[in-house]
C-alpha atoms as a PDB file:
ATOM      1  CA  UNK A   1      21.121 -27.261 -58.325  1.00  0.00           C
ATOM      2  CA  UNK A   2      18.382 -28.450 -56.181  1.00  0.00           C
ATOM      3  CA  UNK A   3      19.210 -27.777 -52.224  1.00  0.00           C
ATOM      4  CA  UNK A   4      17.195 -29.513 -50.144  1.00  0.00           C
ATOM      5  CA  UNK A   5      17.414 -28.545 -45.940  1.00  0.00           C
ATOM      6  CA  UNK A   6      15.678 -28.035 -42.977  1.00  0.00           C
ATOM      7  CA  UNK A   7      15.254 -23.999 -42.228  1.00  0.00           C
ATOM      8  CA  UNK A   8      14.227 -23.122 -38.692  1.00  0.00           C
ATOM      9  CA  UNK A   9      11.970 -26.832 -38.527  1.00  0.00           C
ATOM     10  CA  UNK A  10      10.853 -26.770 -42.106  1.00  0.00           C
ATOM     11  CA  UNK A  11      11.944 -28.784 -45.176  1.00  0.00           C
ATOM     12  CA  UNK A  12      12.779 -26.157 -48.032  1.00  0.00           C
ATOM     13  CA  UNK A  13      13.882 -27.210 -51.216  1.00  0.00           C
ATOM     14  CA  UNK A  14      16.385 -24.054 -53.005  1.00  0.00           C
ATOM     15  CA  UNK A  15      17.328 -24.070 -56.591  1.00  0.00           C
ATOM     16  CA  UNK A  16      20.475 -22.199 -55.878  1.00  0.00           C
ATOM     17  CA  UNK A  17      24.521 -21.517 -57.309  1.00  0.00           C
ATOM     18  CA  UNK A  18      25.772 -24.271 -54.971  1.00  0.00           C
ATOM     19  CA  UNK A  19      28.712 -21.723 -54.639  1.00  0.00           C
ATOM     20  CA  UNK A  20      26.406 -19.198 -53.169  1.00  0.00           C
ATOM     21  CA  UNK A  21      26.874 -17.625 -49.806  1.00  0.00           C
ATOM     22  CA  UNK A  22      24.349 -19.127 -47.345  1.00  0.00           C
ATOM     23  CA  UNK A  23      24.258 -15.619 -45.839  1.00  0.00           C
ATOM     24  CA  UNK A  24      22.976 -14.131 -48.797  1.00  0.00           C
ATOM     25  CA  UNK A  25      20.277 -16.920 -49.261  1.00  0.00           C
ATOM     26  CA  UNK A  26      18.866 -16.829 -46.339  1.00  0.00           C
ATOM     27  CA  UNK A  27      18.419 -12.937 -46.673  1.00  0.00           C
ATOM     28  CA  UNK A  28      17.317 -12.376 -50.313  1.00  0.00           C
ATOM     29  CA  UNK A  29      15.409 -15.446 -51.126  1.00  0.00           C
ATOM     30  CA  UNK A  30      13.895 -16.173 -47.319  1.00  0.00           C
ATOM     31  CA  UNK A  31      13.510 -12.676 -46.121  1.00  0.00           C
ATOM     32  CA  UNK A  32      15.475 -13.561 -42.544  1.00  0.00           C
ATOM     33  CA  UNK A  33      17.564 -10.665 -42.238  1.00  0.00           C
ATOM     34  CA  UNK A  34      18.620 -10.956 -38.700  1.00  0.00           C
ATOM     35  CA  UNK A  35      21.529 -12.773 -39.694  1.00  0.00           C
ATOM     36  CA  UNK A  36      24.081  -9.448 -40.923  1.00  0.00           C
ATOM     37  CA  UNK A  37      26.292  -9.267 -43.412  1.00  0.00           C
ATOM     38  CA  UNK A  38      29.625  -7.827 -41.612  1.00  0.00           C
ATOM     39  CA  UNK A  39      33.416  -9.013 -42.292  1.00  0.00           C
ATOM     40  CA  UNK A  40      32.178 -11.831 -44.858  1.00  0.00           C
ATOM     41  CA  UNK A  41      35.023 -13.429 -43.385  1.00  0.00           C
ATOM     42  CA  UNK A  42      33.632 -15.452 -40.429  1.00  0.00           C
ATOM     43  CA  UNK A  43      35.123 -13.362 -38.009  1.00  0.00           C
ATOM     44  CA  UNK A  44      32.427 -11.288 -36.714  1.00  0.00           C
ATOM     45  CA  UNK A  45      29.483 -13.545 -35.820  1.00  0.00           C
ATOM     46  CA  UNK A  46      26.875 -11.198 -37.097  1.00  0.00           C
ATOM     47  CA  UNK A  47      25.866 -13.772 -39.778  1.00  0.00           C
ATOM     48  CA  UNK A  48      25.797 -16.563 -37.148  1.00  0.00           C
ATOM     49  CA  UNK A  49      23.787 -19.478 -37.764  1.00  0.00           C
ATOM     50  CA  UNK A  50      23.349 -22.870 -36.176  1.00  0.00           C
ATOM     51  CA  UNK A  51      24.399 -25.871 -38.605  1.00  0.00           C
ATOM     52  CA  UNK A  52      22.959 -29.424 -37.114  1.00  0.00           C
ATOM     53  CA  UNK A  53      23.119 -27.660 -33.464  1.00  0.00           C
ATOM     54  CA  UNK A  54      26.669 -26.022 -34.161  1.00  0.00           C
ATOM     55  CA  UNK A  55      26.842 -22.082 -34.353  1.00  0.00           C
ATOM     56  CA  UNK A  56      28.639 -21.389 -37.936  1.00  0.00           C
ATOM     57  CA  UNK A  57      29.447 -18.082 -39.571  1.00  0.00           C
ATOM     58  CA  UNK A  58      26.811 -17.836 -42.680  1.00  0.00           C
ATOM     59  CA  UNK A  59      28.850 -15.614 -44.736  1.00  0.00           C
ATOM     60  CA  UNK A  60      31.271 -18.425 -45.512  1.00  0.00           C
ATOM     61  CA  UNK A  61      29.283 -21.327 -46.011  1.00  0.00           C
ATOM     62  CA  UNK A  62      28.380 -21.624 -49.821  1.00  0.00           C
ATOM     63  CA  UNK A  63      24.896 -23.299 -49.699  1.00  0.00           C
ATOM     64  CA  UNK A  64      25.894 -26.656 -51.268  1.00  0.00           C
ATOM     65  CA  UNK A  65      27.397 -27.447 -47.568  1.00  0.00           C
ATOM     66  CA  UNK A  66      23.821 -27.409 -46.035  1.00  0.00           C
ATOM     67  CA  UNK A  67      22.628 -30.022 -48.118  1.00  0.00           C
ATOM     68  CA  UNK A  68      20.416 -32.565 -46.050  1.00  0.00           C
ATOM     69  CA  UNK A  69      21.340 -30.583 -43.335  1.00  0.00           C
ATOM     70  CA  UNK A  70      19.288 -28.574 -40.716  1.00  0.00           C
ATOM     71  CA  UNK A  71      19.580 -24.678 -40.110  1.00  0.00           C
ATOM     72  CA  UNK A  72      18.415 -22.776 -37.955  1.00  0.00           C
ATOM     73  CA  UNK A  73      19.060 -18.440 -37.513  1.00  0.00           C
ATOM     74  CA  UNK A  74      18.077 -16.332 -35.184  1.00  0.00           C
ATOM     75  CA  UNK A  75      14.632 -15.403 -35.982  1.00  0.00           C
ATOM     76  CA  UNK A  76      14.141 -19.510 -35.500  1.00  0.00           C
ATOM     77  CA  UNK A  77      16.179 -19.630 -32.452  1.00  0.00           C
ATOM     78  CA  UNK A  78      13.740 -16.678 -30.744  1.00  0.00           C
ATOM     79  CA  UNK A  79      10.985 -19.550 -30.600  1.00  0.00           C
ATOM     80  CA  UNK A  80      12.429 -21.721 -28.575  1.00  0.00           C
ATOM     81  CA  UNK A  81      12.865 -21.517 -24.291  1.00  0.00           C
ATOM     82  CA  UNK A  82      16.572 -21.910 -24.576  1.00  0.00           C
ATOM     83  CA  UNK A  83      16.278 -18.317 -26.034  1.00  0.00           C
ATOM     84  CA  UNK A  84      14.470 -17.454 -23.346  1.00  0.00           C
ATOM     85  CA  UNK A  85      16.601 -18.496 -20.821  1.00  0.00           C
ATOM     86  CA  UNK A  86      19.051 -16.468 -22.701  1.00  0.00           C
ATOM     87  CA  UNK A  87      17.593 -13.150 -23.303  1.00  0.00           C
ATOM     88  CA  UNK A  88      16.604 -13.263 -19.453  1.00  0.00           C
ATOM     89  CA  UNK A  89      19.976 -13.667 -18.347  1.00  0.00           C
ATOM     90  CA  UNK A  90      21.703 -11.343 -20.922  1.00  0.00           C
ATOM     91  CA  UNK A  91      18.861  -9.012 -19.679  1.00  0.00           C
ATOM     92  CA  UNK A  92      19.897  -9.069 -15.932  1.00  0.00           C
ATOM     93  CA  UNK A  93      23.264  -8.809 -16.945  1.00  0.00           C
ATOM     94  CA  UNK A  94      23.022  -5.740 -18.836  1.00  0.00           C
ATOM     95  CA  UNK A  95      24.049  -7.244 -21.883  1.00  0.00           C
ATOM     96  CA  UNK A  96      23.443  -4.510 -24.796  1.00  0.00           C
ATOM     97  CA  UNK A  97      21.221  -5.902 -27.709  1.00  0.00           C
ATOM     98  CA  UNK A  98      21.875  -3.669 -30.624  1.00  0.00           C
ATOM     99  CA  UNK A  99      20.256  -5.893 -33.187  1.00  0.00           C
ATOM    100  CA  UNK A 100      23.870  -6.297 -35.505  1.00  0.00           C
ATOM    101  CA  UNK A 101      25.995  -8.700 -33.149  1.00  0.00           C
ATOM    102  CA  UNK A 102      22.737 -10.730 -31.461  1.00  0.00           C
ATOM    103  CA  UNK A 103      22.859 -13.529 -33.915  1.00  0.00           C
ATOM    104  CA  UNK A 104      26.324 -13.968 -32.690  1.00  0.00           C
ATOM    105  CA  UNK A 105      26.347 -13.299 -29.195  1.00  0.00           C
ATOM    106  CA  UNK A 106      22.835 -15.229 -28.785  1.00  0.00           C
ATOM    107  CA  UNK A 107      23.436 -18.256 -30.603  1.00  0.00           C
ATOM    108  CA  UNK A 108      27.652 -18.614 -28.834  1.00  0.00           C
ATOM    109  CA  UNK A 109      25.461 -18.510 -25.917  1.00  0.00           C
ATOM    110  CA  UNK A 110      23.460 -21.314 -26.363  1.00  0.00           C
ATOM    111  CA  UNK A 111      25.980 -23.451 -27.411  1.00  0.00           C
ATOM    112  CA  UNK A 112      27.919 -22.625 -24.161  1.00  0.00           C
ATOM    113  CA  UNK A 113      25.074 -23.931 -22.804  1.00  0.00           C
ATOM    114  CA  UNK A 114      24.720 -26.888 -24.349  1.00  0.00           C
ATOM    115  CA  UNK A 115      27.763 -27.982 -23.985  1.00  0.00           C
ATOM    116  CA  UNK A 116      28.927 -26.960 -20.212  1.00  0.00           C
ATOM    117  CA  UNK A 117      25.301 -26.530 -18.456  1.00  0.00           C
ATOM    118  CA  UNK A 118      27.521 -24.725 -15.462  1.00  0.00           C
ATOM    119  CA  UNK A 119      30.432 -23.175 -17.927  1.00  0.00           C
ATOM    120  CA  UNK A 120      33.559 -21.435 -16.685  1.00  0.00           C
ATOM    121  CA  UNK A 121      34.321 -17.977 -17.358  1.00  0.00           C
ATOM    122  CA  UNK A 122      37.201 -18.372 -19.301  1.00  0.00           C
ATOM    123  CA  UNK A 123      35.332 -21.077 -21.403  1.00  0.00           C
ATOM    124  CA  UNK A 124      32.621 -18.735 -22.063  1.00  0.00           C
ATOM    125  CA  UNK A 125      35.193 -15.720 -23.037  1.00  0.00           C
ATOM    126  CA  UNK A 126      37.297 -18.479 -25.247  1.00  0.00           C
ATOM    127  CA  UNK A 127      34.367 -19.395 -26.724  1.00  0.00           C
ATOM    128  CA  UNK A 128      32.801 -15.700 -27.420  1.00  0.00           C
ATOM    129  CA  UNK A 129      36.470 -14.559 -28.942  1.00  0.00           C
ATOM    130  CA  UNK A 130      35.446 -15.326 -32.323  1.00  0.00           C
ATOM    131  CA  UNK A 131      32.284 -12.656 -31.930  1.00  0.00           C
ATOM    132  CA  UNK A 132      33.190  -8.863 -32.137  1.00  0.00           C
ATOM    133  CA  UNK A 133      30.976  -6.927 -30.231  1.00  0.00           C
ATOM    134  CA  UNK A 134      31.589  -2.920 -29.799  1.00  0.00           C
ATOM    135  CA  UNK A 135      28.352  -2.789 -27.477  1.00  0.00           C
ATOM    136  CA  UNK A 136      28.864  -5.204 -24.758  1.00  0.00           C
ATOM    137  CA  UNK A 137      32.149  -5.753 -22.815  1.00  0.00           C
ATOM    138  CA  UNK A 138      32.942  -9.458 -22.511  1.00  0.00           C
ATOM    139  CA  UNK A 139      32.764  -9.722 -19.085  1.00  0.00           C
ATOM    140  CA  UNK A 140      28.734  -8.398 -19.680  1.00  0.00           C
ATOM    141  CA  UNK A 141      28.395 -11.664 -21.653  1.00  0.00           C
ATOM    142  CA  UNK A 142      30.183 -14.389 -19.308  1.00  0.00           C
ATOM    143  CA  UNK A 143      27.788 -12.845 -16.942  1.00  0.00           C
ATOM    144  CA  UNK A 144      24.765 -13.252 -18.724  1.00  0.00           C
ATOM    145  CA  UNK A 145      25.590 -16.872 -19.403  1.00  0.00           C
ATOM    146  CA  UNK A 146      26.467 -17.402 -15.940  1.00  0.00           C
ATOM    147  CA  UNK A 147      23.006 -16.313 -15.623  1.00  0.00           C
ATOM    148  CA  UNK A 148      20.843 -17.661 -18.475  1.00  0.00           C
ATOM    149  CA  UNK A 149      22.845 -21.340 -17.293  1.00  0.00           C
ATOM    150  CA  UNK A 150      21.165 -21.174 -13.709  1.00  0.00           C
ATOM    151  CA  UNK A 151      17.931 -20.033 -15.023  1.00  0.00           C
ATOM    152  CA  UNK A 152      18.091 -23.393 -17.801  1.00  0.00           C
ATOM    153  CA  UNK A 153      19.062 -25.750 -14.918  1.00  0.00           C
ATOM    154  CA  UNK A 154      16.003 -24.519 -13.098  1.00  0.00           C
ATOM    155  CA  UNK A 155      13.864 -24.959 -15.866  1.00  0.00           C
ATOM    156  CA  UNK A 156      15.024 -28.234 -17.099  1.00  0.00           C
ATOM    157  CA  UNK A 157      15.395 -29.376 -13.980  1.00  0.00           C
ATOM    158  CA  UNK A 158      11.679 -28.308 -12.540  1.00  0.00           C
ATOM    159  CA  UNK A 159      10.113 -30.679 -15.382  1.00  0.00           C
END
């Protein structure tokens, strides 16, 4: 079956099992390996993905799903200045990037954002519960988006 989508702001077209896992995809056939194979359950977030703007867990998506869709991981994500924003405020918070969990934790984060520009902490912590992380304490990452939301406001707001 023919699969066309948008990948990280570029039409691909995938001749795929429609019943494949998106995780997988995006790993063997494009090479993006930042998004992890953990629980293969979608309760980790290590294979965290954004679907049309929503963060998704890869591993249970089969590929048919993304269809005329747009996707974007985290190696797509790093482009942009909302990552920015991010990884500055995760940075003054101390929040540990150990390069397993950061699809998760990075991508949660930016939908925080996007959808409470000044979030409350136990929105944020709600909203990270579905990400297990053994190298940053939750309260590290309501910080950093505490953070990374000021620094966006300024941004957005300076232009």
């Amino acid at each position: 079956m023919i699969i066309p989508f948008e990948l990280n702001g570029t039409m691909v077209y995938l001749d795929a099992n429609p019943g494949e896992r998106l995780v997988r995809i995006l790993r063997q056939r494009f090479k993006l390996l930042d998004s992890k194979e953990g629980c293969l359950s979608g309760r980790c977030g290590s294979c965290m993905v954004q679907l049309d703007g929503n963060p998704v867990p890869s591993c249970i998506i089969p590929v048919f799903e993304v269809k005329h869709r747009s996707v974007r991981t985290i190696e797509g994500f790093r482009q942009t200045e909302d990552f920015a924003d991010i990884r500055q405020g995760f940075d003054r918070a101390r929040v540990t990037m150990c390069g397993f969990c950061d699809a998760g934790k990075i991508l949660i984060a930016d939908s925080i954002l996007r959808l409470e520009p000044k979030p409350s902490d136990e929105f944020s912590r709600s909203m990270f519960s579905g990400n297990i992380c053994r190298c940053t304490s939750v309260d590290d990452l309501v910080e950093g988006v505490r953070i990374a939301g000021a620094i966006r406001r300024k941004r957005l707001n300076a232009q």
